[in-house]
N, C-alpha and C. Protein backbone atom coordinates (compact mmCIF):
# COMPACT_ATOMS: atom_id res chain seq x y z
N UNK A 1 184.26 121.65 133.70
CA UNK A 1 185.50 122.11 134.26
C UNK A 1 186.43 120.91 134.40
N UNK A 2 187.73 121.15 134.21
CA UNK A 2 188.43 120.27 133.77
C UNK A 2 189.67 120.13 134.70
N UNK A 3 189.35 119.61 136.41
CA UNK A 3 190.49 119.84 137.47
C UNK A 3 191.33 118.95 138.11
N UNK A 4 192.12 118.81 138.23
CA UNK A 4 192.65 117.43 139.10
C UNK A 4 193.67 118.22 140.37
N UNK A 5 193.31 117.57 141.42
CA UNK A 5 194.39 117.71 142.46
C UNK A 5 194.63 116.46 142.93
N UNK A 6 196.05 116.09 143.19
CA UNK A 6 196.44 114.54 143.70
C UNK A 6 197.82 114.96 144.42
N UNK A 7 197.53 114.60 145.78
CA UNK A 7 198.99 114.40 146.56
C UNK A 7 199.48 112.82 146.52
N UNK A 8 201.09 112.53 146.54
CA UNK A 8 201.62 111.36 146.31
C UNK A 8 203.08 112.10 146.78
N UNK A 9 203.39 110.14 145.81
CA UNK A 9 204.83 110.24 145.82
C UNK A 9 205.64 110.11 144.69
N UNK A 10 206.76 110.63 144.31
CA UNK A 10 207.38 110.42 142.98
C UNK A 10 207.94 108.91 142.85
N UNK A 11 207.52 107.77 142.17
CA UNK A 11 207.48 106.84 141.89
C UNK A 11 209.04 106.50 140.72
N UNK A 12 209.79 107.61 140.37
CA UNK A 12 210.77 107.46 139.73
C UNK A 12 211.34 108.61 139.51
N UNK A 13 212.58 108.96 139.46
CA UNK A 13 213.42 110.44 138.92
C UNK A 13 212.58 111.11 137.79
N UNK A 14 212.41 112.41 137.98
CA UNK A 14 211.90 113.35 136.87
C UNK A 14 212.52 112.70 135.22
N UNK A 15 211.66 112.65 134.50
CA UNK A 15 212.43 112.75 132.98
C UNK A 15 212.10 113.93 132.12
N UNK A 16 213.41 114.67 131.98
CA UNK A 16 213.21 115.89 131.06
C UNK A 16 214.16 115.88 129.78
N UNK A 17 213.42 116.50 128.82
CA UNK A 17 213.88 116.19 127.39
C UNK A 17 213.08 117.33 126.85
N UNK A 18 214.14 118.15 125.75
CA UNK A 18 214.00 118.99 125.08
C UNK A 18 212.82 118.20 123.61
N UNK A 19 211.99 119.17 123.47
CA UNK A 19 211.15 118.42 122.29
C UNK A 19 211.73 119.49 121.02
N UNK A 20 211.85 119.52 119.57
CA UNK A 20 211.81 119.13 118.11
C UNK A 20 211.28 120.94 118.47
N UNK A 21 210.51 121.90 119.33
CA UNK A 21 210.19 123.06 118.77
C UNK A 21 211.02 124.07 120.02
N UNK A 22 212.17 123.26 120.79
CA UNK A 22 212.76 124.09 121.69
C UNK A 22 212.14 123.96 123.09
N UNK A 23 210.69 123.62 123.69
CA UNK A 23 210.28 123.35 124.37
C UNK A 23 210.95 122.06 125.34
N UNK A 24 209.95 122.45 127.20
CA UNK A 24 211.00 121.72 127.47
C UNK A 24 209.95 120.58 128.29
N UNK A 25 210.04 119.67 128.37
CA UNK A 25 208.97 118.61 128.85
C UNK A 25 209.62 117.79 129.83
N UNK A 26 208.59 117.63 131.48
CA UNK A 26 209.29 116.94 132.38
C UNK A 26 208.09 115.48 132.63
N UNK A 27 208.43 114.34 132.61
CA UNK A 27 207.45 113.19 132.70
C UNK A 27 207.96 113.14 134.52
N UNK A 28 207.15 112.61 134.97
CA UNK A 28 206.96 111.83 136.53
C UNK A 28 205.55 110.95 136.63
N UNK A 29 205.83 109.85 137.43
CA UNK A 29 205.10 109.14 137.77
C UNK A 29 204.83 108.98 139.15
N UNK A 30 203.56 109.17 139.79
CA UNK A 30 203.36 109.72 140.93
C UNK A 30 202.19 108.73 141.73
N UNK A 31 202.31 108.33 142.57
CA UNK A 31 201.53 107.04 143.12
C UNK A 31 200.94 107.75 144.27
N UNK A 32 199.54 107.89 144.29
CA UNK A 32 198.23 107.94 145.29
C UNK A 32 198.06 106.69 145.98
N UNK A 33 197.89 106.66 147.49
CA UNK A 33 197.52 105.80 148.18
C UNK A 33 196.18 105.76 148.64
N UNK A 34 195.25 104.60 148.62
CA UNK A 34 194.34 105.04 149.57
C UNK A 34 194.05 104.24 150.81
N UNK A 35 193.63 104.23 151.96
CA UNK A 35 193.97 103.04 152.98
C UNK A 35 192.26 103.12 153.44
N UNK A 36 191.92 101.94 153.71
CA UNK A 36 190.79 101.58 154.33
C UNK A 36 190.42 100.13 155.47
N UNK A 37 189.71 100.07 156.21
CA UNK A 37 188.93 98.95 156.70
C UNK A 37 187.77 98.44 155.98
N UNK A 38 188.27 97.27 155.61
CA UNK A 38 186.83 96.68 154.85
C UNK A 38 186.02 96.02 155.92
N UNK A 39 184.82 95.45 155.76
CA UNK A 39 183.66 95.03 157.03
C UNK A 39 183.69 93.99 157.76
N UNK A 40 185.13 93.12 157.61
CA UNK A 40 185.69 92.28 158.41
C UNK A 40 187.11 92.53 159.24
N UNK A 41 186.59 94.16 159.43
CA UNK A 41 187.78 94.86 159.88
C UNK A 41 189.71 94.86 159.22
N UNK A 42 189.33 93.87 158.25
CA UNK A 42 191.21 94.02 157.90
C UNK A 42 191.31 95.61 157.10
N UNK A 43 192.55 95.85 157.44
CA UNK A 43 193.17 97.22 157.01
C UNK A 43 193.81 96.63 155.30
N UNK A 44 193.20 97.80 154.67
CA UNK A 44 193.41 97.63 153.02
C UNK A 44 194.15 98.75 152.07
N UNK A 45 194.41 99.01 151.26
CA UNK A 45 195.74 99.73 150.43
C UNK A 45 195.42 99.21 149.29
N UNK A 46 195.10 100.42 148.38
CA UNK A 46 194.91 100.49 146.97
C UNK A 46 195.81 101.78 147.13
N UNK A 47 196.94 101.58 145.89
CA UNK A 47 197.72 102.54 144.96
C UNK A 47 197.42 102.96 143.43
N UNK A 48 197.41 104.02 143.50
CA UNK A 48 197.00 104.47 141.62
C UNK A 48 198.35 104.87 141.13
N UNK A 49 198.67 104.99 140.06
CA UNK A 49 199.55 105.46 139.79
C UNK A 49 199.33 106.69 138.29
N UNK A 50 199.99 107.55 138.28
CA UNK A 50 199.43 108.75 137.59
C UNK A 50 200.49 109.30 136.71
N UNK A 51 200.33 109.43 135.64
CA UNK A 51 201.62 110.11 134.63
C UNK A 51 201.07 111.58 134.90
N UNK A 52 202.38 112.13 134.96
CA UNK A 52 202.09 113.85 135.19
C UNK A 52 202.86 114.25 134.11
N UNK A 53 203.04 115.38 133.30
CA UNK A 53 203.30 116.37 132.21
C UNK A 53 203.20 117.84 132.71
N UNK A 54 204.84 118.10 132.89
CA UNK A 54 205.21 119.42 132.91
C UNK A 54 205.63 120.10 131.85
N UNK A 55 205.43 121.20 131.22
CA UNK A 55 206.21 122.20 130.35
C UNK A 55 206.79 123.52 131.01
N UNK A 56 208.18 123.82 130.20
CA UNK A 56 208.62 124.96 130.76
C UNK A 56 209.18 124.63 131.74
N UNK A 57 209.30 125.67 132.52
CA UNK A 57 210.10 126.10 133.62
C UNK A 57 208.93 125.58 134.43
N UNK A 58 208.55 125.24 134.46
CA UNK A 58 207.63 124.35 135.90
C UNK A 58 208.45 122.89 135.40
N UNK A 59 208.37 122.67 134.58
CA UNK A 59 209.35 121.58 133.98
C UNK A 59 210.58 121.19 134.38
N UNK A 60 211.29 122.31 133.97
CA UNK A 60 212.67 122.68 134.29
C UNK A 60 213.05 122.53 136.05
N UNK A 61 212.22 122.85 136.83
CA UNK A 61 212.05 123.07 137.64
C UNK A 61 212.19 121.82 138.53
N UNK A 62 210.94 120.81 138.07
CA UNK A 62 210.82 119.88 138.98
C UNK A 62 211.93 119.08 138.57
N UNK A 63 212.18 118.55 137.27
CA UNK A 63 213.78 117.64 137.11
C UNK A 63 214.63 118.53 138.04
N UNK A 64 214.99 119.44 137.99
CA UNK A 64 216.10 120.15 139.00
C UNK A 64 215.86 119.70 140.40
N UNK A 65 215.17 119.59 141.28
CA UNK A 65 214.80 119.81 143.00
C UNK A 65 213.93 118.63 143.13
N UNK A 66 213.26 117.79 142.58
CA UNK A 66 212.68 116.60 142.68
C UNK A 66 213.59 115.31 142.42
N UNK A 67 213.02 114.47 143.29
CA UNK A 67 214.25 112.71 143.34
C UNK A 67 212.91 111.81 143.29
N UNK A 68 212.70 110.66 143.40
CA UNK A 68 211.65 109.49 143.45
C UNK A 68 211.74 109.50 144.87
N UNK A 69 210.70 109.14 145.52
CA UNK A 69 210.03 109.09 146.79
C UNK A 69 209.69 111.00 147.41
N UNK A 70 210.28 111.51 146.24
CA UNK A 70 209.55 112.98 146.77
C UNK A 70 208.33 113.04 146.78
N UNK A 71 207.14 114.04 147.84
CA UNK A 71 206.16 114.21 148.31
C UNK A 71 205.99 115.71 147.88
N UNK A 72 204.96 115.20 146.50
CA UNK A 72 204.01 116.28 145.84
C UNK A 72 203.01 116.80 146.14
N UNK A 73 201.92 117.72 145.54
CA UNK A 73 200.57 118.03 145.30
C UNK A 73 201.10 119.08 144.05
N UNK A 74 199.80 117.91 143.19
CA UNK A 74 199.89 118.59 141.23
C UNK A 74 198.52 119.07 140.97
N UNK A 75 198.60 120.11 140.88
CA UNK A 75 197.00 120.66 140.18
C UNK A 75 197.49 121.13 139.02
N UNK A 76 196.18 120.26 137.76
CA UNK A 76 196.28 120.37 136.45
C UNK A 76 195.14 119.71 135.83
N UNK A 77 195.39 119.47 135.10
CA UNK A 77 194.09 119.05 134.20
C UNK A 77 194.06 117.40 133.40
N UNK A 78 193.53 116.56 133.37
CA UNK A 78 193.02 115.32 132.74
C UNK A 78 193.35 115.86 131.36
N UNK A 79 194.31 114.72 130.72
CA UNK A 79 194.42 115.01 129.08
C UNK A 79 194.54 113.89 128.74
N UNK A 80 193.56 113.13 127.61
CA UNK A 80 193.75 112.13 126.56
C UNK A 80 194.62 111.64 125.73
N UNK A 81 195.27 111.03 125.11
CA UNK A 81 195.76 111.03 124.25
C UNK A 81 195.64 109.47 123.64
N UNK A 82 195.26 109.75 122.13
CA UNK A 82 195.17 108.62 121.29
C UNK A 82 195.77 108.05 119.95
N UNK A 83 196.36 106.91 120.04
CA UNK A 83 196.97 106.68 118.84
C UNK A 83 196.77 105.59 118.41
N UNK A 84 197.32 104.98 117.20
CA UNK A 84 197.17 103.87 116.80
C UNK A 84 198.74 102.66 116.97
N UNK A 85 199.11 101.88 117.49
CA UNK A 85 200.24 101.33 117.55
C UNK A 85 201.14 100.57 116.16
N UNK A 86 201.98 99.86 116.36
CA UNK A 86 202.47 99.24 115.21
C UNK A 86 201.32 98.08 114.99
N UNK A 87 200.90 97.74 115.78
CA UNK A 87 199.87 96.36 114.95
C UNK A 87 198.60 96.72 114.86
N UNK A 88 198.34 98.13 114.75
CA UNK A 88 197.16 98.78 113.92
C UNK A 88 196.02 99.06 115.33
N UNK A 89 196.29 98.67 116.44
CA UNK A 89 195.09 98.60 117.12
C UNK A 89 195.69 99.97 118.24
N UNK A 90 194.26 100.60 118.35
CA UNK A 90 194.36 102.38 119.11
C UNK A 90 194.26 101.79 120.36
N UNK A 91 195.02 102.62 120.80
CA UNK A 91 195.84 103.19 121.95
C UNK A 91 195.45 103.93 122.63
N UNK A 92 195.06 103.86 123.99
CA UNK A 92 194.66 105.20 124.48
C UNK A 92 195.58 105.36 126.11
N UNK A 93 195.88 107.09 126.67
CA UNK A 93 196.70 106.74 127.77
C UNK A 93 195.61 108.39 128.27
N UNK A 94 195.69 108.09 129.02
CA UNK A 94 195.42 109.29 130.13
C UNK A 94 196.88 110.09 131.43
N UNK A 95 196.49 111.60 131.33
CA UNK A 95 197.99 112.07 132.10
C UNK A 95 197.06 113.11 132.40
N UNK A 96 197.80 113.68 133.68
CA UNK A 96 197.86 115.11 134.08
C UNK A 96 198.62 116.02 133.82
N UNK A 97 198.20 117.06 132.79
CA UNK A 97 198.81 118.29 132.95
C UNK A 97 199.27 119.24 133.76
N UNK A 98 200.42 119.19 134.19
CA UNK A 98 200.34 120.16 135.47
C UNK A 98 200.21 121.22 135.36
N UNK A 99 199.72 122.08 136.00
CA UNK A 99 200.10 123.46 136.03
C UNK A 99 200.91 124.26 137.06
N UNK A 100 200.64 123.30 138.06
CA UNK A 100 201.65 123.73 139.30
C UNK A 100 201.73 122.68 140.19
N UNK A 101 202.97 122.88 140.97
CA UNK A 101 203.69 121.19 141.25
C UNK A 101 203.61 122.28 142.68
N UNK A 102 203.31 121.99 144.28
CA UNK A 102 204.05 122.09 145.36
C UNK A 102 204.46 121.07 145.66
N UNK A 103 206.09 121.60 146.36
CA UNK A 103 207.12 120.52 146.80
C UNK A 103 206.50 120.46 148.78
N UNK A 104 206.37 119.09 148.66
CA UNK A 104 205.62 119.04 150.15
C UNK A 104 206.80 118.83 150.96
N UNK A 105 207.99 118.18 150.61
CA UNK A 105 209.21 117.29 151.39
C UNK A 105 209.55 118.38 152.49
N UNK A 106 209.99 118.27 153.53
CA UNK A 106 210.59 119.77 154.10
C UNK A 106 212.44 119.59 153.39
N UNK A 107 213.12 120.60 153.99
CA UNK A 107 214.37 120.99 152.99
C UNK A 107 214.98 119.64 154.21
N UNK A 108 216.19 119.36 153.49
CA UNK A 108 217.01 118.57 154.03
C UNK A 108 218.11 119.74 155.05
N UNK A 109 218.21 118.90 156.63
CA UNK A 109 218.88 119.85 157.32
C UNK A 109 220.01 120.58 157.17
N UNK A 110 221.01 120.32 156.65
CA UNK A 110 222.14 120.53 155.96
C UNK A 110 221.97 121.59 154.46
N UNK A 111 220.30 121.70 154.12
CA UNK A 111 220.15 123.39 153.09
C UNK A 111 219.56 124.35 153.64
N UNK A 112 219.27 124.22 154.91
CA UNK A 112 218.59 124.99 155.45
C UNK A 112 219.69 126.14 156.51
N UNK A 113 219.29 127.12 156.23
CA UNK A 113 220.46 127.94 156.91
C UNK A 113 219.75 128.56 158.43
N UNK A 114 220.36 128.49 159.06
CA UNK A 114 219.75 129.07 160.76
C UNK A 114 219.86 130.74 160.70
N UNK A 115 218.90 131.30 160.98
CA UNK A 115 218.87 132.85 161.07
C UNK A 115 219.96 133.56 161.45
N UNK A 116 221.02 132.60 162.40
CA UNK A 116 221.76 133.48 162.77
C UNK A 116 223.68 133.48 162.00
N UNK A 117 222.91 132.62 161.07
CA UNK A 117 223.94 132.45 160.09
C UNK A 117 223.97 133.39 158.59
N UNK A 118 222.96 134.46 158.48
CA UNK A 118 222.79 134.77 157.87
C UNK A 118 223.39 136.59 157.85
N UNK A 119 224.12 137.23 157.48
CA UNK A 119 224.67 138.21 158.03
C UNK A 119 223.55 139.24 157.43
N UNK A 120 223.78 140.16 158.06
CA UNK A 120 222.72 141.52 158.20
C UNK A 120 223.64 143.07 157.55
């Protein structure tokens, strides 16, 4: 089974770009923290950082309503990819496929409308 879940942060503005068959592709880079005490008590911080791959309108989606320092959770899948470069020697990169992005941020106060602003 082939699963990934990772909460973070958006590490740079969505990049979306139409690909060559009409399709629509969104890149983000998304940084996991992890914090610990090592056994001489100092407090420690390791960051990962993670290429994510949207298609479609999940795509479409996150370039629209996502900024860098936005607060994700991406469930999708581990995908390979291998090539060979210009000076002949292979290449390899690892990404997550998303399949679904929740937006964790709460709305900014000023989009949020009060119940009693809402007519009936």
């Amino acid at each position: 089974m082939n699963i990934v879940i990772l909460t973070g942060f958006l590490g740079a503005n969505p990049e979306v770009k139409q690909l060559d068959s009409g399709a629509t592709v969104c890149n983000m880079s998304l940084a996991t923290n992890q914090h610990w005490t090592d056994k001489d008590g100092e407090k420690k911080q390791r960051t990962d950082w993670h290429r994510i791959v949207c298609f479609g309108s999940l795509g479409e989606t996150c370039a629209k309503y996502l900024a860098k320092g936005a607060q994700v959770a991406v469930r999708g899948e581990l995908r390979s990819n291998t090539w060979e470069d210009d000076a002949g020697k292979t290449q390899r990169s690892v990404e997550i496929l998303a399949k679904s992005v929740d937006f964790l941020d709460r709305k900014p106060e000023n989009a949020a409308k009060k119940i009693e602003d809402i007519p009936f």
